[in-house]
C-alpha atoms as a PDB file:
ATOM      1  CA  UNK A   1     -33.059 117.342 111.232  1.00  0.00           C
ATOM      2  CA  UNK A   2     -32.032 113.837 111.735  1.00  0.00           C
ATOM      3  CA  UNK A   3     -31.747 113.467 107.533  1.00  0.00           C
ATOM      4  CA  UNK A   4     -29.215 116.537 107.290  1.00  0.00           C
ATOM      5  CA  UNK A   5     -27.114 115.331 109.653  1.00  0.00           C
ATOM      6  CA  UNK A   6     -26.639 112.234 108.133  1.00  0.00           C
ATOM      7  CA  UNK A   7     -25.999 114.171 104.893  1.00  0.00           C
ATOM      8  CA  UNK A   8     -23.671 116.541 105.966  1.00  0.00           C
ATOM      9  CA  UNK A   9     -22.002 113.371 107.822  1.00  0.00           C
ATOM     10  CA  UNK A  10     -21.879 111.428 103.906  1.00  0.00           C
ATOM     11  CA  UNK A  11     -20.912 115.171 102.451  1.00  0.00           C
ATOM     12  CA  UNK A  12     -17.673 115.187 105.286  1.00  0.00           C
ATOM     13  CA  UNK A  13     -16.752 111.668 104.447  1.00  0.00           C
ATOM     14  CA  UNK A  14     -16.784 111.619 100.741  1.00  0.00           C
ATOM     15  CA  UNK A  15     -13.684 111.049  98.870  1.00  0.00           C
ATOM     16  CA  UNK A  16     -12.366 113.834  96.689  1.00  0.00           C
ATOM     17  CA  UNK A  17     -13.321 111.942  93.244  1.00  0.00           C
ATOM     18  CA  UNK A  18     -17.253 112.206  94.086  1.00  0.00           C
ATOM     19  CA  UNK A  19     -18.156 115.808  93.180  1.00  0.00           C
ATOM     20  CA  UNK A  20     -21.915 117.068  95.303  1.00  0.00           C
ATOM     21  CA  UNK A  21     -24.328 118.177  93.271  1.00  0.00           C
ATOM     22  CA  UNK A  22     -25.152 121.220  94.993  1.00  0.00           C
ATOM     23  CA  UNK A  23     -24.546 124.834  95.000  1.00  0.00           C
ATOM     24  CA  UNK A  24     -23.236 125.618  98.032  1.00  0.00           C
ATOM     25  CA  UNK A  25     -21.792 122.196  99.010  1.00  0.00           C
ATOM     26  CA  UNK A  26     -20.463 121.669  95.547  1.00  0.00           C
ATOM     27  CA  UNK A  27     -18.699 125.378  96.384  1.00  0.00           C
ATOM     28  CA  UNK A  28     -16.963 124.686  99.016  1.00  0.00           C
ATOM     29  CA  UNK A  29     -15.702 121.053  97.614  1.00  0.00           C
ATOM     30  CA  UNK A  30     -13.937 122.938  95.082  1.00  0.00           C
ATOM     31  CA  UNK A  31     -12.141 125.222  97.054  1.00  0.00           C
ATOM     32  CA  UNK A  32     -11.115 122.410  99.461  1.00  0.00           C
ATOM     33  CA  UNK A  33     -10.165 120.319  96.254  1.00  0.00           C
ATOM     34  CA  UNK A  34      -8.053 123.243  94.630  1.00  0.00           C
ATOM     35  CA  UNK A  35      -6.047 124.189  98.256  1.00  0.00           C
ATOM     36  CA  UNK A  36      -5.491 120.580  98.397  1.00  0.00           C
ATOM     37  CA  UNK A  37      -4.287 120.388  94.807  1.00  0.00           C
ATOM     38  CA  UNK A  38      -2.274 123.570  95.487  1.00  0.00           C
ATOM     39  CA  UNK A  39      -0.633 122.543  98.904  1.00  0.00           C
ATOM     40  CA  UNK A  40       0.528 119.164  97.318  1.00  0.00           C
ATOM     41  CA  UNK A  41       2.244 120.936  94.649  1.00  0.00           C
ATOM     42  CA  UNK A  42       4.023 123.210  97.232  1.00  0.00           C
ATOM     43  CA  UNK A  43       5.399 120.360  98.713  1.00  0.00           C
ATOM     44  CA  UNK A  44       6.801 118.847  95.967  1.00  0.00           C
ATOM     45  CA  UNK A  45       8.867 122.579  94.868  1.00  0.00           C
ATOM     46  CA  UNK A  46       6.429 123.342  91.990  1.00  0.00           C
ATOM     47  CA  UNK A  47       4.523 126.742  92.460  1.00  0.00           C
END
């Protein structure tokens, strides 16, 4: 209990350039990482 806390807690913190090793976490980085990508490209006019 106390140990996935503390991971989800890293998993939250982790800056975009470290890519989790795991399914499901390693899932939803890459959606956060392409709506990021996506919305920054929106602001600058290119779509």
């Amino acid at each position: 209990m106390n140990r996935q806390s503390e991971k989800s807690a890293q998993s939250s913190s982790q800056s975009p350039m470290q890519t989790p090793n795991e399914g499901p976490e390693f899932e939803q980085w890459a959606v956060a990482v392409k709506r990021q990508m996506i919305a920054s490209l929106k602001r600058k006019g290119i779509s």
